[in-house]
C-alpha atoms as a PDB file:
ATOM      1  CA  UNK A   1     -48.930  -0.378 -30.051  1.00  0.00           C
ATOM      2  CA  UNK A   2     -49.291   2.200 -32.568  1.00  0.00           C
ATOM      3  CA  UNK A   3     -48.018   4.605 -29.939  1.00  0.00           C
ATOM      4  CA  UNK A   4     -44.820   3.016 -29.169  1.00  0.00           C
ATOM      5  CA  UNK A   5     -44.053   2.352 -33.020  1.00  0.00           C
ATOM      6  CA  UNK A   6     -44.420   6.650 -33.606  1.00  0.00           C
ATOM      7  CA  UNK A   7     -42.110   7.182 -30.493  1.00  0.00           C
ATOM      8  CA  UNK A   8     -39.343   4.624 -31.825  1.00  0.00           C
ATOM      9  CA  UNK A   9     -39.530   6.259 -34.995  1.00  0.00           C
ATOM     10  CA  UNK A  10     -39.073   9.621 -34.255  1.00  0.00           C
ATOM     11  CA  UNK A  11     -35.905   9.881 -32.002  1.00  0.00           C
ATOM     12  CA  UNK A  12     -36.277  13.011 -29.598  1.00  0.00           C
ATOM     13  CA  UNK A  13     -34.531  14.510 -26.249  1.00  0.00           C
ATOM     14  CA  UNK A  14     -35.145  11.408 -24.411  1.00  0.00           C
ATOM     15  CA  UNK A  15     -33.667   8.580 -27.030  1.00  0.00           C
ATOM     16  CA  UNK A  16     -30.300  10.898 -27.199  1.00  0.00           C
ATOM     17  CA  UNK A  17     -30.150  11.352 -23.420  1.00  0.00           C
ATOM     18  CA  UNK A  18     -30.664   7.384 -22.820  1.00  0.00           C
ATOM     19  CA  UNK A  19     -27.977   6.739 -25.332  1.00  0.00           C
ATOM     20  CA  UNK A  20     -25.472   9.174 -23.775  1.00  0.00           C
ATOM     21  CA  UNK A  21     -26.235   7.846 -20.399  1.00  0.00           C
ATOM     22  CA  UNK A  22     -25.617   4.570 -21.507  1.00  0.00           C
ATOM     23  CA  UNK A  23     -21.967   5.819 -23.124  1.00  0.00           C
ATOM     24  CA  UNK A  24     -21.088   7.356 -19.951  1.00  0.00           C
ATOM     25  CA  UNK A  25     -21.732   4.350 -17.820  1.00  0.00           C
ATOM     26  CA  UNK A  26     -19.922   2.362 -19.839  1.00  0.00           C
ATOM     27  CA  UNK A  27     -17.030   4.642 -19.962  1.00  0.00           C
ATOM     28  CA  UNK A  28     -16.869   5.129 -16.637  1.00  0.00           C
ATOM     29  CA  UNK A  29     -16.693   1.101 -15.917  1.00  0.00           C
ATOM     30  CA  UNK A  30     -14.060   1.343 -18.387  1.00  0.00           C
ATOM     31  CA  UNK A  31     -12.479   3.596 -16.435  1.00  0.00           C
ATOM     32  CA  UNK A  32     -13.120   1.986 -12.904  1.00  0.00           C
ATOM     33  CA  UNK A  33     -12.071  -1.712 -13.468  1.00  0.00           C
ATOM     34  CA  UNK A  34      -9.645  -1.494 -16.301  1.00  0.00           C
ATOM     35  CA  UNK A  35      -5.866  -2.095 -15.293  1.00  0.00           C
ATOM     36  CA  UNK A  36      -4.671  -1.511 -18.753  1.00  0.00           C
ATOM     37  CA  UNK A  37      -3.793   2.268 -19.739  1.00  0.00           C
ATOM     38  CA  UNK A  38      -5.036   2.580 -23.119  1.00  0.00           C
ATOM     39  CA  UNK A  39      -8.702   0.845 -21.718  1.00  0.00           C
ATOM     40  CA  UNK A  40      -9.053   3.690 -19.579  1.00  0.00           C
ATOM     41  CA  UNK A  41      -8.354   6.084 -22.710  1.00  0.00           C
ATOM     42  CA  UNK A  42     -10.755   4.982 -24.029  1.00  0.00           C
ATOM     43  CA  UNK A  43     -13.290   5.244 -21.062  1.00  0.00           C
ATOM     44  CA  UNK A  44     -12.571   8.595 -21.126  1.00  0.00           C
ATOM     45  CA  UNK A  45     -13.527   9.298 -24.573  1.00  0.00           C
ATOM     46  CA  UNK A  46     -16.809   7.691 -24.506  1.00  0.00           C
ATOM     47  CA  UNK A  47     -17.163   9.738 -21.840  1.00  0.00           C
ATOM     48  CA  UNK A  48     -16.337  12.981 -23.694  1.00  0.00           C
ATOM     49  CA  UNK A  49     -18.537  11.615 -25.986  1.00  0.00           C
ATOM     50  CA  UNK A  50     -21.309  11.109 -23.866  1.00  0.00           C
ATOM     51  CA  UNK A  51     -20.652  14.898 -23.204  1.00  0.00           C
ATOM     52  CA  UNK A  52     -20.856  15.751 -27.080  1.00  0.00           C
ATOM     53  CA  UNK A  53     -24.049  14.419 -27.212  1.00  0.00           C
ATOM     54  CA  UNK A  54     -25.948  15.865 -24.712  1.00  0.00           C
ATOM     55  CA  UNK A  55     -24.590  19.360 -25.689  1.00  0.00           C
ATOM     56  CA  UNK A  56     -25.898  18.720 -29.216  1.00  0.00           C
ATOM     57  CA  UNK A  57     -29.101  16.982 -28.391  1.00  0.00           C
ATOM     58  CA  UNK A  58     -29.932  20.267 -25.688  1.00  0.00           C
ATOM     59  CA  UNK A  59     -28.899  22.540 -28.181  1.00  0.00           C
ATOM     60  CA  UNK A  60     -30.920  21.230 -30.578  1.00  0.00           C
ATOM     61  CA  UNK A  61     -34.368  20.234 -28.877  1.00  0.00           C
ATOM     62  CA  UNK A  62     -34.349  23.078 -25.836  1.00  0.00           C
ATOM     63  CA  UNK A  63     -32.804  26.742 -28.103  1.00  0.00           C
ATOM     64  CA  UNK A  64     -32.358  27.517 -31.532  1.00  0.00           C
ATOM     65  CA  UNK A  65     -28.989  28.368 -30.819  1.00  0.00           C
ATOM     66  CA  UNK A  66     -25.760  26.574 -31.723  1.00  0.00           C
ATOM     67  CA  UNK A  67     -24.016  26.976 -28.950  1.00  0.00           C
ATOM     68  CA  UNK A  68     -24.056  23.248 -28.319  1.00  0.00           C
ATOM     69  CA  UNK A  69     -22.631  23.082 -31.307  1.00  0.00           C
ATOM     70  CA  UNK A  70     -19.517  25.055 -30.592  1.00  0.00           C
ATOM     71  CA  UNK A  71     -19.152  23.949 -27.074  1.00  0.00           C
ATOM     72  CA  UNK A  72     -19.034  20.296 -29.157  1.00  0.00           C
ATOM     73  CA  UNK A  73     -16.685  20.792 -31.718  1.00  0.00           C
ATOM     74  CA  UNK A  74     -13.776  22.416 -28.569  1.00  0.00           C
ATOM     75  CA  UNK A  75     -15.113  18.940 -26.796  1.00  0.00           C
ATOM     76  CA  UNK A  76     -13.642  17.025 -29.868  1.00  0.00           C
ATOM     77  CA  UNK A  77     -10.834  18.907 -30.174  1.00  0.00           C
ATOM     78  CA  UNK A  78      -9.619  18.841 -26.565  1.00  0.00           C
ATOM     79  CA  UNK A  79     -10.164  15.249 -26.931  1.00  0.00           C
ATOM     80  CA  UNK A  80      -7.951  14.938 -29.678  1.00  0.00           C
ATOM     81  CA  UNK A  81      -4.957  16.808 -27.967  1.00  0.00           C
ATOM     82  CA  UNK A  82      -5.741  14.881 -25.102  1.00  0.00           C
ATOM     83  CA  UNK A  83      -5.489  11.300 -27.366  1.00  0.00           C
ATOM     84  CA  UNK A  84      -2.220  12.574 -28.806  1.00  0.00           C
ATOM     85  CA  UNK A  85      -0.761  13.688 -25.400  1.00  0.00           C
ATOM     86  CA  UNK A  86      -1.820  10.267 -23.282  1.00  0.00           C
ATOM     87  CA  UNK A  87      -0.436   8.278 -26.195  1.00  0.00           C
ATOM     88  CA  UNK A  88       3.260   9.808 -25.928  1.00  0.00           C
ATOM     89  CA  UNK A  89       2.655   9.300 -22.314  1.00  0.00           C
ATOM     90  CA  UNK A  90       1.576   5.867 -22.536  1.00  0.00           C
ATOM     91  CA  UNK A  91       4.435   5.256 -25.112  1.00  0.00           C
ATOM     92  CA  UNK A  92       7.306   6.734 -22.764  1.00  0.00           C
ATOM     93  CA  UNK A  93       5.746   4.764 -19.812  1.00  0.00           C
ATOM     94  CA  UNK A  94       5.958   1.406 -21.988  1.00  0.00           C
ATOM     95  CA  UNK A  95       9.463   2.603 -23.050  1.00  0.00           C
ATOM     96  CA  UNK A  96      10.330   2.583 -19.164  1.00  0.00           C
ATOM     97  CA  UNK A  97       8.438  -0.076 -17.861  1.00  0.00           C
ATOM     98  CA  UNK A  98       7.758  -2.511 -20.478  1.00  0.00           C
ATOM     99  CA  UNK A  99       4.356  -2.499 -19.288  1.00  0.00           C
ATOM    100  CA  UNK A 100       1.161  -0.295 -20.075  1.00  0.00           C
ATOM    101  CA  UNK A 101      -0.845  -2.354 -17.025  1.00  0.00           C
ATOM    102  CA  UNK A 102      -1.727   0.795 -14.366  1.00  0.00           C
ATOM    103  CA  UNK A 103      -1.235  -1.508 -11.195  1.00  0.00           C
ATOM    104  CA  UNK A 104       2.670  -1.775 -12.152  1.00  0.00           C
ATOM    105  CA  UNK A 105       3.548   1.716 -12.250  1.00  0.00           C
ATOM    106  CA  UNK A 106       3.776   2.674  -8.884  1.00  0.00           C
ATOM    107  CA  UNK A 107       6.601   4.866  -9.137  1.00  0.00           C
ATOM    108  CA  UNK A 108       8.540   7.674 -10.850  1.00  0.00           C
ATOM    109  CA  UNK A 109      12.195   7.587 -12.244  1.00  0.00           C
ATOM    110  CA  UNK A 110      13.887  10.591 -11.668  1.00  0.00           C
END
């Protein structure tokens, strides 16, 4: 018992690798089996997330380097460009369609 108490206590490589696993399989169900556009945005940013935390938890538990770090912070900031970009896409398609549902727009307007 006493064992399992000292390894819940002290989180290590395998509680952050469980936890991003479990952020990437729920963003990618997000992104599988939701219709509605802004659903899957967000699949793909616990995704990215998922991402960020593995590249912080290696960095931090394999080297004593920060490139985890780094590669981490361009991870959040593409993520942010792509936020803004998808949301003046899903804006303009809404504009257009009147819809943000993925099934309904099944074609281009010239």
């Amino acid at each position: 018992m006493e064992e399992v108490v000292k390894f819940l206590q002290h989180p290590g490589l395998t509680h952050y690798l469980i936890l991003s696993g479990l952020l990437f399989s729920l963003g990618l169900f997000a992104v599988l089996t939701r219709r509605n556009a802004i659903m899957v945005l967000m699949g793909v940013e616990l995704i990215l997330n998922a991402a960020n935390i593995n590249f912080v938890a290696f960095s931090r538990y394999v080297s004593t380097s920060i490139d985890g770090h780094v590669v981490a912070i361009f991870v959040i900031i593409l993520a942010a460009a792509e936020a803004a970009i998808m949301l003046a896409i899903v804006l303009n398609i809404y504009q257009n369609f009147n819809t943000v549902n993925v099934d309904d727009i099944n074609q281009l307007k010239d």
